[in-house]
N, C-alpha and C. Protein backbone atom coordinates (compact mmCIF):
# COMPACT_ATOMS: atom_id res chain seq x y z
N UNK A 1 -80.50 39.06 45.63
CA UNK A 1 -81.16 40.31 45.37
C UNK A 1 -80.23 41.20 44.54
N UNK A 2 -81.03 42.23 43.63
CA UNK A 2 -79.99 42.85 42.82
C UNK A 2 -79.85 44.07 43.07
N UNK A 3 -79.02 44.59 43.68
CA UNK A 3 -79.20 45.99 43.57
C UNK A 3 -78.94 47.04 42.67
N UNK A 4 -79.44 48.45 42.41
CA UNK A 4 -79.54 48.99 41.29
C UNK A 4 -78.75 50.57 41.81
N UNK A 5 -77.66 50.96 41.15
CA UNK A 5 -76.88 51.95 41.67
C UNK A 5 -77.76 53.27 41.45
N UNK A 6 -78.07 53.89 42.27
CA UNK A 6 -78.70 54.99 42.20
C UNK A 6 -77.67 56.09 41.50
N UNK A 7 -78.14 57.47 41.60
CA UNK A 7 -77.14 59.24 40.98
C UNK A 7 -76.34 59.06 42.34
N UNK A 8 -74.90 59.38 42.24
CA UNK A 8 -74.32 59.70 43.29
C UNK A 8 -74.18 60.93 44.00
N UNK A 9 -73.46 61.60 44.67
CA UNK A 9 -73.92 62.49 45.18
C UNK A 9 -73.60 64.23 44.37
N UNK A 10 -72.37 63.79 43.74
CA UNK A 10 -72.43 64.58 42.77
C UNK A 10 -73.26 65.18 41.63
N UNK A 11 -74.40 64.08 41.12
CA UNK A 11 -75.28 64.08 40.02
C UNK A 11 -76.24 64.26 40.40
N UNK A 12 -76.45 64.12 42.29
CA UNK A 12 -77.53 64.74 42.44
C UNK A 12 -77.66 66.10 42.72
N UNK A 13 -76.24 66.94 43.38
CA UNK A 13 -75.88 68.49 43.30
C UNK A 13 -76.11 69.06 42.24
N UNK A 14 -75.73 68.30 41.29
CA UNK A 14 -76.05 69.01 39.50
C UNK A 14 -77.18 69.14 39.66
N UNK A 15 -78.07 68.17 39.63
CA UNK A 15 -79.59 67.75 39.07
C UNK A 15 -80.22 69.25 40.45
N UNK A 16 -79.99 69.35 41.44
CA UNK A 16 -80.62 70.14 42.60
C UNK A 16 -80.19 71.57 41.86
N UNK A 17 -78.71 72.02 41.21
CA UNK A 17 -78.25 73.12 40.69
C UNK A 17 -79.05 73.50 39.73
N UNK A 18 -78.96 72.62 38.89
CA UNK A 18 -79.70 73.32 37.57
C UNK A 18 -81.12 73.22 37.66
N UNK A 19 -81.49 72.85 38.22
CA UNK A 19 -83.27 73.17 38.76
C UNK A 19 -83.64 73.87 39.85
N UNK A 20 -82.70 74.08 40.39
CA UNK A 20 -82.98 75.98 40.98
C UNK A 20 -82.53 76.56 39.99
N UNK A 21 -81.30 77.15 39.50
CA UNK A 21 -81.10 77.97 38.53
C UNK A 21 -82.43 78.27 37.83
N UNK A 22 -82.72 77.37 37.03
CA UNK A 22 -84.01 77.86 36.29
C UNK A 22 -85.02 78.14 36.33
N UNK A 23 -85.35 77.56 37.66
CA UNK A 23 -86.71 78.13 38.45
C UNK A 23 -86.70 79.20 38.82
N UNK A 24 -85.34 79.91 39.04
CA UNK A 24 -84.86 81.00 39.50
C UNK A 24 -84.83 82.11 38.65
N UNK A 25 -84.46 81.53 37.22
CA UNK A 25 -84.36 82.19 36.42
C UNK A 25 -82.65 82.90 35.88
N UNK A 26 -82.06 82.29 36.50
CA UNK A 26 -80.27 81.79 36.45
C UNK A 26 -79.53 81.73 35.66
N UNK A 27 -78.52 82.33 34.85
CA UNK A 27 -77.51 81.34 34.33
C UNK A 27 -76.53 80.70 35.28
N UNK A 28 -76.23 79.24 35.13
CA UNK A 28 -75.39 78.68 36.12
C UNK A 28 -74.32 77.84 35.31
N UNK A 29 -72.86 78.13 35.69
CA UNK A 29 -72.06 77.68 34.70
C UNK A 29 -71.18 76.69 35.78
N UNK A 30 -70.89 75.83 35.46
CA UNK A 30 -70.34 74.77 36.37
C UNK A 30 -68.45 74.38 35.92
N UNK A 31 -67.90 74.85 36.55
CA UNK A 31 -66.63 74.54 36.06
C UNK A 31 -65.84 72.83 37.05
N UNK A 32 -64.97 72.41 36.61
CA UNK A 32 -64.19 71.44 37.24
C UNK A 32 -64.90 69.92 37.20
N UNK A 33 -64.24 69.20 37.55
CA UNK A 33 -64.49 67.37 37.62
C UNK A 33 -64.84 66.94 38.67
N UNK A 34 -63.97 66.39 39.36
CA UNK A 34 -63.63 65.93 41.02
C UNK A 34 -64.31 66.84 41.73
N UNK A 35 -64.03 68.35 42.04
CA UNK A 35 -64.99 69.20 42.52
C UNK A 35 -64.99 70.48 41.89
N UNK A 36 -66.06 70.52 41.94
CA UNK A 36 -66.92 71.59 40.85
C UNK A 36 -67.65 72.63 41.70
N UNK A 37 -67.53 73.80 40.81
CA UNK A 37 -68.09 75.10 41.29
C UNK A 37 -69.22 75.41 40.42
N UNK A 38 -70.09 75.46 41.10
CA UNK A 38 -71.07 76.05 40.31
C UNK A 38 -71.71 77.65 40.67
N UNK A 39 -70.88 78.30 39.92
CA UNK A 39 -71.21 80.08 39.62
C UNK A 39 -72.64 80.28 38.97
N UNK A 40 -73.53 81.13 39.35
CA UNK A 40 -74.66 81.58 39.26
C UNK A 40 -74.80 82.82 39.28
N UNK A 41 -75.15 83.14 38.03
CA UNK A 41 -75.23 84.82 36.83
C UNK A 41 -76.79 85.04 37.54
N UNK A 42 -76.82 86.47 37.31
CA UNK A 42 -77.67 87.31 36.70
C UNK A 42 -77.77 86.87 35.04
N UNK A 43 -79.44 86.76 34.65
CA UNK A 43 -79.63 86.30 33.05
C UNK A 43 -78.57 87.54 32.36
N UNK A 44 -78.22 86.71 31.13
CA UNK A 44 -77.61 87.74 30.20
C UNK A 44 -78.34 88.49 29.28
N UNK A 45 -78.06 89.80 29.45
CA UNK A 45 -78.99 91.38 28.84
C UNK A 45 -77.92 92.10 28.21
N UNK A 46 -78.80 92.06 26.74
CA UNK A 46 -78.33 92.53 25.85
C UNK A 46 -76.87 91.73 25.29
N UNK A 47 -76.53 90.91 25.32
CA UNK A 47 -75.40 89.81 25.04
C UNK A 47 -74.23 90.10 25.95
N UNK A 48 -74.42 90.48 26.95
CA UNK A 48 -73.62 90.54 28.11
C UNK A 48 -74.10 89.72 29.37
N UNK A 49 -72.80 88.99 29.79
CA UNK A 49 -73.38 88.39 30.97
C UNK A 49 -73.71 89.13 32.27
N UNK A 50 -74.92 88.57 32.96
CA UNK A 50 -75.41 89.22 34.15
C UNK A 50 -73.82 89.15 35.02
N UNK A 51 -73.58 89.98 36.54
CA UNK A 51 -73.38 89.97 37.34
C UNK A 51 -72.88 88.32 37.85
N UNK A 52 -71.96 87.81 38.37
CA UNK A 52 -71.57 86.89 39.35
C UNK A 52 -72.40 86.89 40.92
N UNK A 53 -73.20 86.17 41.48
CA UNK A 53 -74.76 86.83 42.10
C UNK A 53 -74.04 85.54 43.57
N UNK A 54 -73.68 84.49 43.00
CA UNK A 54 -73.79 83.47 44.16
C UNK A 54 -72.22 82.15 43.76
N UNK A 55 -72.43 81.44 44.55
CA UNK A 55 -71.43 80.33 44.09
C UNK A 55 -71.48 79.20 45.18
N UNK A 56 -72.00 77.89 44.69
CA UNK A 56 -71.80 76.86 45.36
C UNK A 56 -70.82 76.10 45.47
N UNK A 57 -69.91 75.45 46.14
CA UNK A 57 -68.74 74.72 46.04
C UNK A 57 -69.27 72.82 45.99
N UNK A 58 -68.52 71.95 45.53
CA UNK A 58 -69.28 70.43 45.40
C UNK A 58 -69.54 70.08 47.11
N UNK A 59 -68.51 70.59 47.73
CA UNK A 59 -68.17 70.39 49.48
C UNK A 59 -69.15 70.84 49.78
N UNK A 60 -69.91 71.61 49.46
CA UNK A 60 -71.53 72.10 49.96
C UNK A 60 -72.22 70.90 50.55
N UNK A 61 -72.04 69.60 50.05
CA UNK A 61 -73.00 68.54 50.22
C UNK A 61 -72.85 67.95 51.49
N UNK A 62 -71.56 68.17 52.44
CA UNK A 62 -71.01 67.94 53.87
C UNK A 62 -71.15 69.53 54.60
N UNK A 63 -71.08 70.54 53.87
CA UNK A 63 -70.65 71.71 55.03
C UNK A 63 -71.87 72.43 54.55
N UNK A 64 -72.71 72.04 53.82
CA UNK A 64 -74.31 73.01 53.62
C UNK A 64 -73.70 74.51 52.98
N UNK A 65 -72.60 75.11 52.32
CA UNK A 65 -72.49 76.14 52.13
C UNK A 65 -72.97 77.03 51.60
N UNK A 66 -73.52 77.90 51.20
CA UNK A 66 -73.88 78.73 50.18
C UNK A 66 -72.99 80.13 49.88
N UNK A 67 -72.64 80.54 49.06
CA UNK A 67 -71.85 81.94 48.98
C UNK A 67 -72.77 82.95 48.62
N UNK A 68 -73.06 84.26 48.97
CA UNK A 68 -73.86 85.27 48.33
C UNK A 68 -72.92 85.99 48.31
N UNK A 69 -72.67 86.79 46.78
CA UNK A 69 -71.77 87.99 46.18
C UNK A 69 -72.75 89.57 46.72
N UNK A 70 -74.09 89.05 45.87
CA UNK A 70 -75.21 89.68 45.77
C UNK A 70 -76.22 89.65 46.50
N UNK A 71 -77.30 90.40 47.20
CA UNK A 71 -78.54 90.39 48.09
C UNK A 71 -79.64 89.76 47.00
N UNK A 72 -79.52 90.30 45.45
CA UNK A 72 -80.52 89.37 44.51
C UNK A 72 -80.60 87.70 44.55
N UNK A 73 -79.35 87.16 44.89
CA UNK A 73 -79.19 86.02 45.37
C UNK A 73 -79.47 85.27 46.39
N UNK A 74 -80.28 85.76 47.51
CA UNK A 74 -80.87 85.14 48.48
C UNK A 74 -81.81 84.55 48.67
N UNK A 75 -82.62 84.70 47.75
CA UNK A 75 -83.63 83.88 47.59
C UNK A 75 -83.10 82.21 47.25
N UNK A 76 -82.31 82.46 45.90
CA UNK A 76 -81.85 81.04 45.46
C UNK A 76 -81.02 80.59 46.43
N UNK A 77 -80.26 81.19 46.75
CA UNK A 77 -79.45 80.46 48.14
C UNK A 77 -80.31 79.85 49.31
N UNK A 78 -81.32 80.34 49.60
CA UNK A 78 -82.17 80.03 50.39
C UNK A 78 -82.64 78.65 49.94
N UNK A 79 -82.98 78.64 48.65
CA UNK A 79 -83.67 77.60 48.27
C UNK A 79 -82.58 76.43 48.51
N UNK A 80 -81.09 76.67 47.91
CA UNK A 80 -80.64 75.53 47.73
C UNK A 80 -80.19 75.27 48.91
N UNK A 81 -80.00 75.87 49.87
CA UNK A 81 -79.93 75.96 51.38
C UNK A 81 -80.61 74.75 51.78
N UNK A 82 -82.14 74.74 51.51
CA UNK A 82 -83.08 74.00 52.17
C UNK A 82 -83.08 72.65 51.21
N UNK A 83 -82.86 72.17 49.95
CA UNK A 83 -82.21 71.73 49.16
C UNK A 83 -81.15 71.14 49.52
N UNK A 84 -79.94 71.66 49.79
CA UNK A 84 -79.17 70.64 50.53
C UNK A 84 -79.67 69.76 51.74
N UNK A 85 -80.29 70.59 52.86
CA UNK A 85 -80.51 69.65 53.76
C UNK A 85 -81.43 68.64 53.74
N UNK A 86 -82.35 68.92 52.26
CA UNK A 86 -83.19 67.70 52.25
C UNK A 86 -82.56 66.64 51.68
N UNK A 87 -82.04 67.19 50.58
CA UNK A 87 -81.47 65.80 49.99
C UNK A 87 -80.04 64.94 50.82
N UNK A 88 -79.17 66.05 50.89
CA UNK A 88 -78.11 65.68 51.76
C UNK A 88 -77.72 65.08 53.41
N UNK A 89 -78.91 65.82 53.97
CA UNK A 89 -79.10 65.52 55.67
C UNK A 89 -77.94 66.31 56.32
N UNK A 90 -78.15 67.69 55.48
CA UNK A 90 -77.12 68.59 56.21
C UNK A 90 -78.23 69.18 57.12
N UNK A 91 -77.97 69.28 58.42
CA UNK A 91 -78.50 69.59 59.75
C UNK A 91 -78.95 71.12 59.73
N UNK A 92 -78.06 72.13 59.01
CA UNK A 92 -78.08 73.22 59.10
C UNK A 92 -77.57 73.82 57.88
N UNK A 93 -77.83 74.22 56.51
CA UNK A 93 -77.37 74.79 55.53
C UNK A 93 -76.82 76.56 56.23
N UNK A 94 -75.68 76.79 55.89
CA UNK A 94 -75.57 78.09 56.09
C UNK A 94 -74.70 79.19 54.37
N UNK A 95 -76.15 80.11 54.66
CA UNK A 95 -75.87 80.92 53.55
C UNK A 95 -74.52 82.13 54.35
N UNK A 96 -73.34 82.51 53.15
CA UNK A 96 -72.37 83.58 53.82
C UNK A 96 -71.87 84.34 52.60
N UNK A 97 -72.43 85.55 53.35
CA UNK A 97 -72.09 87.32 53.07
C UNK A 97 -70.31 87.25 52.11
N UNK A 98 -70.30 87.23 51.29
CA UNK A 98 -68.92 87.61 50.59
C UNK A 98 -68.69 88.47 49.73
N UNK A 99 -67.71 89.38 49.85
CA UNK A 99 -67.51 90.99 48.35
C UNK A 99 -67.15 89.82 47.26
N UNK A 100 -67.60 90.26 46.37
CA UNK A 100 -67.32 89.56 44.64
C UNK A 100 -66.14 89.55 44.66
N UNK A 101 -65.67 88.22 44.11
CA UNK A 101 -64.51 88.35 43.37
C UNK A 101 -63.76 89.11 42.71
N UNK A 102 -62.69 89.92 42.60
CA UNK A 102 -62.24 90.27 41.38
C UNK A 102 -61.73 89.22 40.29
């Protein structure tokens, strides 16, 4: 029998990221290799970027994390919340309250 390597689990975080983002209406900028952050804007107005709103870490896919900077961001967190646990079989996604970065 042959088997056929499916997206790993990384490519499927992308593929789950950038299809909330846009459903959302998002910019989402993904930095790093091995593990990757994916930061999620407010759209950019007037050629300035929106606000820093949320941030997923790749470790999300074992610990369900979500970061909210912003209250505009709860919705999408929500989503990818429920998003992780479908695809991942995280038991319990938990969204958490954080002041923005400087």
């Amino acid at each position: 029998m042959v088997r056929i390597q499916g997206l790993d689990e990384y490519d499927r975080l992308d593929a789950l990221m950038r299809r909330l983002a846009g459903e959302h209406g998002l910019r989402l900028d993904v930095t790093g290799w091995t593990r990757k952050t994916y930061d999620v804007y407010l759209p950019t107005v007037h050629g300035k970027v929106g606000p820093l709103i949320a941030r997923v870490e790749s470790f999300a896919t074992t610990n369900g994390e979500v970061v909210v900077f912003d209250d505009r961001a709860m919705e999408f967190a929500a989503a990818v919340g429920a998003g992780l646990e479908a695809e991942f079989g995280i038991a319990e996604a938990v969204v958490v309250r954080r002041p923005r970065p400087v």
